[in-house]
N, C-alpha and C. Protein backbone atom coordinates (compact mmCIF):
# COMPACT_ATOMS: atom_id res chain seq x y z
N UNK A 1 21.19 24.82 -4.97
CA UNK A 1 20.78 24.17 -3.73
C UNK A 1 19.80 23.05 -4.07
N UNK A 2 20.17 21.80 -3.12
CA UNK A 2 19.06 20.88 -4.26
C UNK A 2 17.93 21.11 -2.98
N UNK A 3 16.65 20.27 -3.43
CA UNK A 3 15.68 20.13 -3.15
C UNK A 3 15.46 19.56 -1.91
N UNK A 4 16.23 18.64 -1.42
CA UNK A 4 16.24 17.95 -0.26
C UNK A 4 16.78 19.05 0.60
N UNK A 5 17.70 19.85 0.33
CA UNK A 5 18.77 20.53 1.27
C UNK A 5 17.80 22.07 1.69
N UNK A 6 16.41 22.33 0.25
CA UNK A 6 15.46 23.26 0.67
C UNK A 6 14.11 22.86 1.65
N UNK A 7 14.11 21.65 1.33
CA UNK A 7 13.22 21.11 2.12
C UNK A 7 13.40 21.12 3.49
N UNK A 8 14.35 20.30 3.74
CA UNK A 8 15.20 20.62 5.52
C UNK A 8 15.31 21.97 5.81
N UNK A 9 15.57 22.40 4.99
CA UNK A 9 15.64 23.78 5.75
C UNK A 9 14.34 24.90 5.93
N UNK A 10 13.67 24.72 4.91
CA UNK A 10 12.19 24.82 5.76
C UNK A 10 11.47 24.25 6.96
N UNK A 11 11.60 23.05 6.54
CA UNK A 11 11.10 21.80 7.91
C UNK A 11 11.87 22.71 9.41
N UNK A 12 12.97 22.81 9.38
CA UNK A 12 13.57 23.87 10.30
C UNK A 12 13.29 24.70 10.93
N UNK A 13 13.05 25.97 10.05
CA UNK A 13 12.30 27.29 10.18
C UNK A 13 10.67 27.26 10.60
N UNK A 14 9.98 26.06 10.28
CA UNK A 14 8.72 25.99 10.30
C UNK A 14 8.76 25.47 12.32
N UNK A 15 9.97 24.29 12.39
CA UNK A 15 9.86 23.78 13.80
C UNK A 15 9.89 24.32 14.54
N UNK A 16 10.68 25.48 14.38
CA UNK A 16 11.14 26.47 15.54
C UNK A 16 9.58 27.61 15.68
N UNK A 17 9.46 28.10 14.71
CA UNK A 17 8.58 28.83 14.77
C UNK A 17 7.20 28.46 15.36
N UNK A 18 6.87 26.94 15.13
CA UNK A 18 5.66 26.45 15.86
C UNK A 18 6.59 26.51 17.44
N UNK A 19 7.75 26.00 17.78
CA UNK A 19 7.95 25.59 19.04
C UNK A 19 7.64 27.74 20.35
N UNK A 20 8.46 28.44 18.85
CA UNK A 20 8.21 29.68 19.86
C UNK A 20 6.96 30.15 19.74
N UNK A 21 5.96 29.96 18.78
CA UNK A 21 4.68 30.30 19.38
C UNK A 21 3.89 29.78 20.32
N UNK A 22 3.79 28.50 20.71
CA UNK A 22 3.29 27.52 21.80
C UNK A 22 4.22 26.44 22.17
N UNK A 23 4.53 26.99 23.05
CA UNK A 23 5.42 25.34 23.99
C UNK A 23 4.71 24.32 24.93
N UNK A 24 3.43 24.99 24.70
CA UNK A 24 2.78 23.90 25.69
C UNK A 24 1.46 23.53 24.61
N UNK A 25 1.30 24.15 23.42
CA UNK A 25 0.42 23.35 22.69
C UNK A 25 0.59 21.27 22.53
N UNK A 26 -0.18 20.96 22.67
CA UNK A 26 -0.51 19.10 22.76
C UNK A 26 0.25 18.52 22.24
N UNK A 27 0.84 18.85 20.79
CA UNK A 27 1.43 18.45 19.75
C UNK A 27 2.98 18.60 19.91
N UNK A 28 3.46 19.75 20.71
CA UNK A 28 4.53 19.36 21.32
C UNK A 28 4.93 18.38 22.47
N UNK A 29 3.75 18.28 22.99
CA UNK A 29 4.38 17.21 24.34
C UNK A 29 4.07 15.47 24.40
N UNK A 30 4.57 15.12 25.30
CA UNK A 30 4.72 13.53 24.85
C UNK A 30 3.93 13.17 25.67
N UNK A 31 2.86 12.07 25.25
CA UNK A 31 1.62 11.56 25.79
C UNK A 31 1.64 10.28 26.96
N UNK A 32 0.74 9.96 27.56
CA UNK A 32 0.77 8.97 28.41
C UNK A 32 0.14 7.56 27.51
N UNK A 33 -0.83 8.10 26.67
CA UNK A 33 -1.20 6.89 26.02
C UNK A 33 -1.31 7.49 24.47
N UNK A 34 -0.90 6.18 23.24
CA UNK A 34 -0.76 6.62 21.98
C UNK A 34 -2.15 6.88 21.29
N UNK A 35 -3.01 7.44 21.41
CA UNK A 35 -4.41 8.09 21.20
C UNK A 35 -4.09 8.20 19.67
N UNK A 36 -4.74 7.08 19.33
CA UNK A 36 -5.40 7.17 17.57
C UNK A 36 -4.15 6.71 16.79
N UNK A 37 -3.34 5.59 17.55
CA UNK A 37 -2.17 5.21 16.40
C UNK A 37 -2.78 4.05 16.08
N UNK A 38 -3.56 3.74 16.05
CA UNK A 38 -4.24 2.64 14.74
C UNK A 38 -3.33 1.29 15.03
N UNK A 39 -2.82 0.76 13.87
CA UNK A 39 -2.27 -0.63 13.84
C UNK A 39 -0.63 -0.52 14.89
N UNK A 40 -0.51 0.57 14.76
CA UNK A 40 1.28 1.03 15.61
C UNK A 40 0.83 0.44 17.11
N UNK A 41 -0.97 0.74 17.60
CA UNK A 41 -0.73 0.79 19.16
C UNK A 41 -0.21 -0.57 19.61
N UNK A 42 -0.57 -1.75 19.24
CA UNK A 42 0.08 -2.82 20.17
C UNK A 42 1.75 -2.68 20.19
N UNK A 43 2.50 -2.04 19.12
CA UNK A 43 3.95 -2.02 18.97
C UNK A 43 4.36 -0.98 19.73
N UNK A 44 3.27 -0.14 20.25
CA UNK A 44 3.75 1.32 21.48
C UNK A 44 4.18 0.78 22.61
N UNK A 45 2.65 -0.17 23.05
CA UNK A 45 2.08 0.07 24.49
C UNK A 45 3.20 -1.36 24.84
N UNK A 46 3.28 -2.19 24.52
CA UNK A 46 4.56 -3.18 24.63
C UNK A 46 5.67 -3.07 25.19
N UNK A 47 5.64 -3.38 26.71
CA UNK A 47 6.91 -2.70 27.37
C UNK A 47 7.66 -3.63 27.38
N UNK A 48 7.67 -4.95 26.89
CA UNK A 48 8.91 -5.93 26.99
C UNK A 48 10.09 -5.19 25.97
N UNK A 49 10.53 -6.07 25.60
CA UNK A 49 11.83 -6.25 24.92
C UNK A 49 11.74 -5.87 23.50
N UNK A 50 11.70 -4.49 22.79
CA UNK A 50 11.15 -4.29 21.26
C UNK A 50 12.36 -5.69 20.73
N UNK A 51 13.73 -5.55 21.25
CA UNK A 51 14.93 -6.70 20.51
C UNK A 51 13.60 -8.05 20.52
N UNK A 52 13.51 -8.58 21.09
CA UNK A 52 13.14 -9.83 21.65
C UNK A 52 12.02 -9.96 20.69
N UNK A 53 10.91 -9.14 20.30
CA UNK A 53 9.64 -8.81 19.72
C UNK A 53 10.07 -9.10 18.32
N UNK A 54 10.78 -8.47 18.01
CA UNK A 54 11.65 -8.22 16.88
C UNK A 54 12.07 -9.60 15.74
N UNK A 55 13.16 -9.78 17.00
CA UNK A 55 13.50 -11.48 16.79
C UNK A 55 12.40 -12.60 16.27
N UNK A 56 11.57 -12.27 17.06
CA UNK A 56 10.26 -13.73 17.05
C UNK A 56 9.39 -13.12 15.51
N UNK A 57 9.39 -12.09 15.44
CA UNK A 57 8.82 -11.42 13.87
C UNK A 57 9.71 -11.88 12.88
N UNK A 58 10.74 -11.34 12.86
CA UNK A 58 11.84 -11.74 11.54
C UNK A 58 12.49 -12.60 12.18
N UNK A 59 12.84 -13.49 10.50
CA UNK A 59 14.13 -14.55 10.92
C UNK A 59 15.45 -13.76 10.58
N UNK A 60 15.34 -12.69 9.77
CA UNK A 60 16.48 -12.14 9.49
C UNK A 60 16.49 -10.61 10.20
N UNK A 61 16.89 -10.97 11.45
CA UNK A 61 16.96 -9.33 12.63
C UNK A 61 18.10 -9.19 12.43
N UNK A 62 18.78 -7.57 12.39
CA UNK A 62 19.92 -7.12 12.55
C UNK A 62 20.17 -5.87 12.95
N UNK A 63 20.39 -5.29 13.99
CA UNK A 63 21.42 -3.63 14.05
C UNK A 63 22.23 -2.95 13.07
N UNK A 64 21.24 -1.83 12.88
CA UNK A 64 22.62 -1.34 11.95
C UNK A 64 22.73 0.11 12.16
N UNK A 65 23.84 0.17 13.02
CA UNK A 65 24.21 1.22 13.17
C UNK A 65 24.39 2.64 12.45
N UNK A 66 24.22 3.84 12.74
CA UNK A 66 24.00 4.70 11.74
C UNK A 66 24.91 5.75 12.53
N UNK A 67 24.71 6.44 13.83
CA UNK A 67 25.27 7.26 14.54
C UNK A 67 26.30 7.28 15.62
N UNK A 68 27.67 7.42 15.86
CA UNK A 68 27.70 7.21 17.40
C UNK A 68 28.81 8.53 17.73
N UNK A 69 27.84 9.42 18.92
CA UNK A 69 28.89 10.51 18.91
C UNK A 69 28.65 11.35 20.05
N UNK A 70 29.35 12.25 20.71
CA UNK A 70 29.13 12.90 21.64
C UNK A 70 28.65 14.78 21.09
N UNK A 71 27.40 14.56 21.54
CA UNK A 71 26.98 15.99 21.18
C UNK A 71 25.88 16.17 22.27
N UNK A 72 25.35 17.33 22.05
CA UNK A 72 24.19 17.86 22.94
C UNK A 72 22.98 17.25 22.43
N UNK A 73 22.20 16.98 23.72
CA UNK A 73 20.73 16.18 23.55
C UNK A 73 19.93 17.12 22.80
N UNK A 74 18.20 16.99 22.57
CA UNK A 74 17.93 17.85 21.98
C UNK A 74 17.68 18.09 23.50
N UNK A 75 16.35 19.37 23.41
CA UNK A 75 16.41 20.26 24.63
C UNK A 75 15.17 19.47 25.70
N UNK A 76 14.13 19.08 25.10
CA UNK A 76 13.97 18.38 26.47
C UNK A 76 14.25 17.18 26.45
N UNK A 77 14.90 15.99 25.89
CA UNK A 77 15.76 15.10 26.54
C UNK A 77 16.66 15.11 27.23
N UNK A 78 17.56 16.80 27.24
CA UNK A 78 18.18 17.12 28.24
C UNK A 78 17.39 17.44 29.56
N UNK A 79 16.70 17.95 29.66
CA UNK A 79 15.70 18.23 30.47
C UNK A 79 15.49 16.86 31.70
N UNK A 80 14.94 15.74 30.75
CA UNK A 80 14.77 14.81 30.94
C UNK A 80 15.90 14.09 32.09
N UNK A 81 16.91 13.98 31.22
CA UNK A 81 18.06 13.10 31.90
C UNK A 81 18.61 14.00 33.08
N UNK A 82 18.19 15.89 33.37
CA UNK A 82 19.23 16.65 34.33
C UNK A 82 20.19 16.94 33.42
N UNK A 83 20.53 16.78 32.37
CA UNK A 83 21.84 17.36 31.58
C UNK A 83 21.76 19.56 31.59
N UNK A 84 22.73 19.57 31.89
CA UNK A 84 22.84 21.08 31.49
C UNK A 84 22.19 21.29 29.85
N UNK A 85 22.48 22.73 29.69
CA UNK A 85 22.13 22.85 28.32
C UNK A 85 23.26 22.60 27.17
N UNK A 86 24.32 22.73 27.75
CA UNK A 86 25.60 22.45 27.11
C UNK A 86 26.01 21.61 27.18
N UNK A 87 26.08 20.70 28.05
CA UNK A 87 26.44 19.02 28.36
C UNK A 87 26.12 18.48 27.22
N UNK A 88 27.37 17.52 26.99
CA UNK A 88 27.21 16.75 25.64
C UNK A 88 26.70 15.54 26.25
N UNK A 89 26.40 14.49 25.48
CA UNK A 89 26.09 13.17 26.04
C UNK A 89 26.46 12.04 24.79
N UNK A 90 26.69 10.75 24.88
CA UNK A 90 26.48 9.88 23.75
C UNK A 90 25.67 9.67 23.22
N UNK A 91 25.26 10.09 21.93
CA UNK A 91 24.06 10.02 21.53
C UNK A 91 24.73 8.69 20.28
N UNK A 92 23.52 7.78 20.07
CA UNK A 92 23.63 6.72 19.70
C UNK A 92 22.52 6.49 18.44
N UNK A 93 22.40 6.22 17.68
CA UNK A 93 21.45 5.96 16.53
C UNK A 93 21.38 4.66 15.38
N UNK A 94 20.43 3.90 15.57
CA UNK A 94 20.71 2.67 15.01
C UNK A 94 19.31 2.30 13.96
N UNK A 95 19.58 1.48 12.62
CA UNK A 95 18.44 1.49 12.64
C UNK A 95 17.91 -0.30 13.04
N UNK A 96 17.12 -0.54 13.33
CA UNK A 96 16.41 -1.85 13.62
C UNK A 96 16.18 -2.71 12.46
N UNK A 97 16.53 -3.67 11.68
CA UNK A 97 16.33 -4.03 10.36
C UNK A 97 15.65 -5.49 10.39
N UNK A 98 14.67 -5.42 9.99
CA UNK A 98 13.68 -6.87 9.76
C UNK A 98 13.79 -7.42 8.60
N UNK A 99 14.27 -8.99 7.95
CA UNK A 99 14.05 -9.00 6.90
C UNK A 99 15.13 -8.03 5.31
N UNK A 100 16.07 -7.15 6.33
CA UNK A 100 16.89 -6.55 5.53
C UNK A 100 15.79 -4.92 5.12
N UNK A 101 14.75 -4.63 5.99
CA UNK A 101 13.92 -3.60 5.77
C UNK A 101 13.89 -2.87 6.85
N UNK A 102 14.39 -1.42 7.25
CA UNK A 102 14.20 -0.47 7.96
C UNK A 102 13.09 -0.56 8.99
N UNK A 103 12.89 -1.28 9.88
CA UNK A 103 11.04 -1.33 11.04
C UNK A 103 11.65 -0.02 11.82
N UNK A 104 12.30 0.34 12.25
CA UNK A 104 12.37 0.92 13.15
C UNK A 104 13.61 1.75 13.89
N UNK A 105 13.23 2.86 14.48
CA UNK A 105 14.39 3.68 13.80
C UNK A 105 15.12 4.20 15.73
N UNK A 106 15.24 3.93 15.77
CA UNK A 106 15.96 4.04 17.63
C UNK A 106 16.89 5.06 17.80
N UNK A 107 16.62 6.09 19.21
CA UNK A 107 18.02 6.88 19.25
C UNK A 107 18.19 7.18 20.90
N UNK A 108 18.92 6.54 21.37
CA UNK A 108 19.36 6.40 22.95
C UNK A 108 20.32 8.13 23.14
N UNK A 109 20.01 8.40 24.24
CA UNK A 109 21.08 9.52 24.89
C UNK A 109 21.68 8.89 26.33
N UNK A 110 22.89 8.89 26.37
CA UNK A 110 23.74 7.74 27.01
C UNK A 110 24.77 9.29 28.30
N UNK A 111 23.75 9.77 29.25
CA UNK A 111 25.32 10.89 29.69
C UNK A 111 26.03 10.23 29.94
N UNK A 112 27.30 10.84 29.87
CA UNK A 112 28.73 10.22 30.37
C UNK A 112 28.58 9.79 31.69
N UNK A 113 28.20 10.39 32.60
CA UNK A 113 28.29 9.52 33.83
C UNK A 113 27.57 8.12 34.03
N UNK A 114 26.28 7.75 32.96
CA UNK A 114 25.88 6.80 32.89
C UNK A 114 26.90 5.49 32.28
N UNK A 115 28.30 5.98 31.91
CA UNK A 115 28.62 5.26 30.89
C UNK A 115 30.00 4.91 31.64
N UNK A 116 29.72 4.44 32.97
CA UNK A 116 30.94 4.09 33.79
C UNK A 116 30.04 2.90 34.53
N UNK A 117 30.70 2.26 35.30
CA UNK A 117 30.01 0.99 36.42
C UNK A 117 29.97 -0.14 35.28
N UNK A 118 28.24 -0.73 35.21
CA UNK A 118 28.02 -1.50 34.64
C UNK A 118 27.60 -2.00 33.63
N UNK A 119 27.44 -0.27 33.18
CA UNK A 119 27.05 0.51 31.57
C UNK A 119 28.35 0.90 30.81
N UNK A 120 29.46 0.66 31.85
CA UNK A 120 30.60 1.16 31.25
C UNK A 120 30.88 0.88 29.09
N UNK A 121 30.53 -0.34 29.20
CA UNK A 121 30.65 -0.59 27.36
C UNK A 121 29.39 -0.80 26.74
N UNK A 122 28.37 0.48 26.94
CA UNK A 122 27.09 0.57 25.71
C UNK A 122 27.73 1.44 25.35
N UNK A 123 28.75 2.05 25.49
CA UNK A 123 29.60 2.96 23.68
C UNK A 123 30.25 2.43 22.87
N UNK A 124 29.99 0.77 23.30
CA UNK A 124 30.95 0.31 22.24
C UNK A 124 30.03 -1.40 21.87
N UNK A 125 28.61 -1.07 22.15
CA UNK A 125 27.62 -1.58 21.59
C UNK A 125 28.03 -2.49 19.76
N UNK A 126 28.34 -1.33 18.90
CA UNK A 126 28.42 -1.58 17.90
C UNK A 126 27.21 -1.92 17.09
N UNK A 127 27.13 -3.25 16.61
CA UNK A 127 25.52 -3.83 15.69
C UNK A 127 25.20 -4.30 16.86
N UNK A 128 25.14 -4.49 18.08
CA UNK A 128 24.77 -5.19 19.18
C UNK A 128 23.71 -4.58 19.63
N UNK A 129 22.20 -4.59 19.62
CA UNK A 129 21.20 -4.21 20.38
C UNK A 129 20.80 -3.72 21.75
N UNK A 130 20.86 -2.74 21.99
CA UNK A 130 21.24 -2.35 23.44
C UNK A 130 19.52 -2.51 24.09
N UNK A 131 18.71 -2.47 23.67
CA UNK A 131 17.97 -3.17 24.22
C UNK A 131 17.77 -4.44 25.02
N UNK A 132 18.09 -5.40 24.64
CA UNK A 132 18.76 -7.00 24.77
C UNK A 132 19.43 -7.02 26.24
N UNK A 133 20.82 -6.12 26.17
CA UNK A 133 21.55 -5.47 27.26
C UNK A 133 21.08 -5.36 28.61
N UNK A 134 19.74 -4.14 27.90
CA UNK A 134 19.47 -3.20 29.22
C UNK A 134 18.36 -4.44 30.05
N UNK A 135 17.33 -5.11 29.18
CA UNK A 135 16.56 -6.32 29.55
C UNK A 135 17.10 -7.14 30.11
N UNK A 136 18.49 -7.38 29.99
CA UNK A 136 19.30 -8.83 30.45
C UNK A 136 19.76 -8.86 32.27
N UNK A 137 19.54 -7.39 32.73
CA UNK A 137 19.45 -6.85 33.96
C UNK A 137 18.25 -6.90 34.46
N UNK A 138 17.78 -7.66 35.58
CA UNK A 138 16.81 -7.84 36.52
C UNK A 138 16.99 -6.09 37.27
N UNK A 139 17.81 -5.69 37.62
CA UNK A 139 18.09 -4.62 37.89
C UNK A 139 17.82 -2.90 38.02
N UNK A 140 17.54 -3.20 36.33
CA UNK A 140 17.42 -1.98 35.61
C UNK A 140 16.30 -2.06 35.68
N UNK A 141 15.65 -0.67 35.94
CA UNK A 141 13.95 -0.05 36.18
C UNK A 141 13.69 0.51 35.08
N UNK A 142 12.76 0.54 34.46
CA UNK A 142 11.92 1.26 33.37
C UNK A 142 11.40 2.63 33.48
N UNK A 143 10.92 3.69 33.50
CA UNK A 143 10.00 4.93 33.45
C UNK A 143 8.82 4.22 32.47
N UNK A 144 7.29 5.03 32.76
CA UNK A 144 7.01 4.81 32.25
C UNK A 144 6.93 5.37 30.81
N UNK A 145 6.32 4.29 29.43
CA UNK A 145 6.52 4.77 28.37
C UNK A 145 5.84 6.21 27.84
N UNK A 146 6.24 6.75 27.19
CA UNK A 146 5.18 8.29 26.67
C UNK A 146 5.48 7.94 24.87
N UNK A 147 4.69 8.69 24.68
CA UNK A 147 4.28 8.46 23.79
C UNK A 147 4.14 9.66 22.28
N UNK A 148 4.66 10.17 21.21
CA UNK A 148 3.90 10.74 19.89
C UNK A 148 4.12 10.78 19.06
N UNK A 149 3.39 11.16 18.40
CA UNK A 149 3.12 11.31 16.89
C UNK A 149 3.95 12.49 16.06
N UNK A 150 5.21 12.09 15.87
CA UNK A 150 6.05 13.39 14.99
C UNK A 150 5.69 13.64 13.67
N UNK A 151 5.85 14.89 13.41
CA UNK A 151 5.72 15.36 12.30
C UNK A 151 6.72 14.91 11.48
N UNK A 152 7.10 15.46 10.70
CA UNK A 152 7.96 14.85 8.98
C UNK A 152 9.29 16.15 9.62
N UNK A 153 8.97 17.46 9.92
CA UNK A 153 9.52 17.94 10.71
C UNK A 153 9.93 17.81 11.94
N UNK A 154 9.68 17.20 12.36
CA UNK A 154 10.73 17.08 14.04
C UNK A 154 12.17 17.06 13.82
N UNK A 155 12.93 16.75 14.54
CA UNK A 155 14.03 16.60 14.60
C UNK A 155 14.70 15.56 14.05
N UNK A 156 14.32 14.24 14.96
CA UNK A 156 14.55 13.17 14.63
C UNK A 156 14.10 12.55 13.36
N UNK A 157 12.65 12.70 12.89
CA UNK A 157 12.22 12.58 11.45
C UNK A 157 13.29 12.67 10.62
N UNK A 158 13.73 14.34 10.77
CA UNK A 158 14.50 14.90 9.65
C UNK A 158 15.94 14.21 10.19
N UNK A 159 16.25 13.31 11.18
CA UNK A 159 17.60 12.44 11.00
C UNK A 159 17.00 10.84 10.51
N UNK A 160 15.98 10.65 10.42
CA UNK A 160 15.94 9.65 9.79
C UNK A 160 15.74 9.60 8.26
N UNK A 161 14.89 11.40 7.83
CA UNK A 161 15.49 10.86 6.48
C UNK A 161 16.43 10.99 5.94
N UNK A 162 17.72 11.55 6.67
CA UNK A 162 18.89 11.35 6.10
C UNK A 162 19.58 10.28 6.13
N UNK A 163 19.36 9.42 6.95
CA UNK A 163 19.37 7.85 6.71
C UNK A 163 18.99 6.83 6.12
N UNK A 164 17.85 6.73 5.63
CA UNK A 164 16.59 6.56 4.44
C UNK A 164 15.63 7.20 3.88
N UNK A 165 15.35 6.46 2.72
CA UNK A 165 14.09 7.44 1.83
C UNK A 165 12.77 6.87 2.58
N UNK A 166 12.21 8.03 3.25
CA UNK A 166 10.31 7.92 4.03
C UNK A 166 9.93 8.79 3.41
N UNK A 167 8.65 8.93 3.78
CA UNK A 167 7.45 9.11 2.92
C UNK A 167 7.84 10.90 4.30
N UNK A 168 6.48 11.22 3.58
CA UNK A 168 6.50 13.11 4.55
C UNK A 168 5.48 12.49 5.95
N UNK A 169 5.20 11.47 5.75
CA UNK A 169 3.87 11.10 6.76
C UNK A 169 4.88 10.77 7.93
N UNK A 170 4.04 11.74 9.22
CA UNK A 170 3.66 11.38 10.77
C UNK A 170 4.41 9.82 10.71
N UNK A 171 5.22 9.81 12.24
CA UNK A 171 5.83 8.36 12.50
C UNK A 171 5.32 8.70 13.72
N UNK A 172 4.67 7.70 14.44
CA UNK A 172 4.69 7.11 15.79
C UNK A 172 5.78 6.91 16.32
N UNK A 173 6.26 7.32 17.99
CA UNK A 173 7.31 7.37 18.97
C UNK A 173 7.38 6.65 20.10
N UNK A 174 7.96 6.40 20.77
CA UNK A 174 7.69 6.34 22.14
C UNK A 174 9.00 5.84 23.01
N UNK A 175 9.23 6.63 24.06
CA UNK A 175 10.24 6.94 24.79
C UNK A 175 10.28 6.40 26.46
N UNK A 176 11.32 6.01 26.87
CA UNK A 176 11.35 5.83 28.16
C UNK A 176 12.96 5.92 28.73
N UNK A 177 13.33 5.92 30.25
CA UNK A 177 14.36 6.18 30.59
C UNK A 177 14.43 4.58 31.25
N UNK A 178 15.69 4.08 31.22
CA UNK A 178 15.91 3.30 31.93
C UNK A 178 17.01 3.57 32.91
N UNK A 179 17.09 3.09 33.55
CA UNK A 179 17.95 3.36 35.34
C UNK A 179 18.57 1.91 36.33
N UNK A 180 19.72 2.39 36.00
CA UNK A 180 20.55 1.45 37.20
C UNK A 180 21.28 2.00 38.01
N UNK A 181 20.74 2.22 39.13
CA UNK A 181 21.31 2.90 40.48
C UNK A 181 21.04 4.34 39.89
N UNK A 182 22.09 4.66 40.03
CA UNK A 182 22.09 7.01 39.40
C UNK A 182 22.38 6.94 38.25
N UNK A 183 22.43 5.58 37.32
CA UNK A 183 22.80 5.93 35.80
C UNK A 183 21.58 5.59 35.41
N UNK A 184 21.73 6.90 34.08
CA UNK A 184 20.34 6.86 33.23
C UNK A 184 20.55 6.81 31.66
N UNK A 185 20.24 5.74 30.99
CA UNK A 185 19.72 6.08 29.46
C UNK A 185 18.00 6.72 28.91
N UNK A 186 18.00 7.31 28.04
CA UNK A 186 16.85 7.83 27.27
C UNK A 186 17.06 7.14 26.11
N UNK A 187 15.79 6.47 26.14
CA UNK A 187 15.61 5.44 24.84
C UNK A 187 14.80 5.85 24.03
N UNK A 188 14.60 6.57 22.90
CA UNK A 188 13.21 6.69 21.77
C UNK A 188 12.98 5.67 20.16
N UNK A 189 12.16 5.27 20.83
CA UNK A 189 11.98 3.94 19.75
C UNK A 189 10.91 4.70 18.32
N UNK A 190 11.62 4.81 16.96
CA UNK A 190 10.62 5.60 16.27
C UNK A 190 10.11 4.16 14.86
N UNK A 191 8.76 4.32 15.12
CA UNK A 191 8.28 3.03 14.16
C UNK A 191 7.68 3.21 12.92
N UNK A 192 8.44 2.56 12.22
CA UNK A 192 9.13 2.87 10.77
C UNK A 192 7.44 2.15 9.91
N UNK A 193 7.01 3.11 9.07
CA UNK A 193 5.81 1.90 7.86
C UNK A 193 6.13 0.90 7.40
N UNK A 194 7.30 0.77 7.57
CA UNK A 194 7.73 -0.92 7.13
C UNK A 194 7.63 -2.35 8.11
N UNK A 195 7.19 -1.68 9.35
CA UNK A 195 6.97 -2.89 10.69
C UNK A 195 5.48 -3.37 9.84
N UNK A 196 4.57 -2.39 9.50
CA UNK A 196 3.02 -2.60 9.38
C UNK A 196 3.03 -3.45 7.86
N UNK A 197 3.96 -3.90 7.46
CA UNK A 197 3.93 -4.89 5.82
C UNK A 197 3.78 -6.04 6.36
């Protein structure tokens, strides 16, 4: 068994076990403001356009897709959107690339019913920034942003380092729903040590 494949699987056993001893300890829940993210906070609290932000930083911006598939949310992004516990949804995963360098690591949950009307083709996004998209609508309403600090263990961590080599260190998060009419996306923007070079 190699080393990476023991590692995850601790990171695992350790998540669950913090989640069933306290579900309402701090560290599980998602914040209103990013308290003590240092150089990350102006890239949190920034509710425009991360695409747009992006752009004006690098001359060389690009999407690069990593995930696209129908499975179950984790459990409170289901929560979040009203999804059952079994309801699959499009889950989408891209990474954000500055310069040809990993900034930032994004993962939208898309339910199927969101993915008819005028959302009908963000499943077929591709390298196309769905941010850009959802901004390009006067329309579409925001939630506000929340905010944390994941462990090397979370969930998503442990899908980003199967996508690239990171360090074990804490990444800064931050999440919001966007809404047009009764359709909803869940957006989590995760910011990579390579935005702060």
């Amino acid at each position: 068994m190699s080393s990476k494949i023991c590692i995850s699987a601790v990171c695992a056993i350790i998540h669950l076990v913090k989640i069933q001893q306290n579900r309402s300890h701090p560290r599980q829940q998602w914040l209103k403001k990013p308290m003590y993210s240092g150089a990350y906070r102006k890239w949190l609290i920034d509710d425009g356009s991360l695409t747009a932000r992006l752009k004006v930083r690098y001359a060389d911006f690009a999407v690069r897709p990593v995930l696209l598939k129908n499975a179950k949310a984790f459990t409170d992004e289901s929560a979040l959107l009203g999804l059952k516990a079994n309801q699959h949804a499009l889950i989408r995963e891209v990474l954000l690339m500055g310069n040809n360098q990993p900034v930032v690591f994004a993962h939208s949950v898309l339910p199927r019913a969101s993915l008819r009307g005028a959302w009908h083709r963000f499943g077929k996004l591709g390298n196309k920034p769905l941010g850009a998209a959802l901004f390009a609508n006067p329309k579409v309403k925001r939630t506000p942003l929340e905010y944390k600090k994941l462990s090397a263990c979370s969930p998503i961590s442990m899908r980003i380092a199967g996508h690239m080599q990171t360090s074990s260190k804490a990444l800064w998060a931050r999440r919001s729903i966007f809404t047009l009419n009764c359709a909803k996306i869940l957006v989590t923007e995760i910011f990579l040590p390579e935005l702060l070079k």
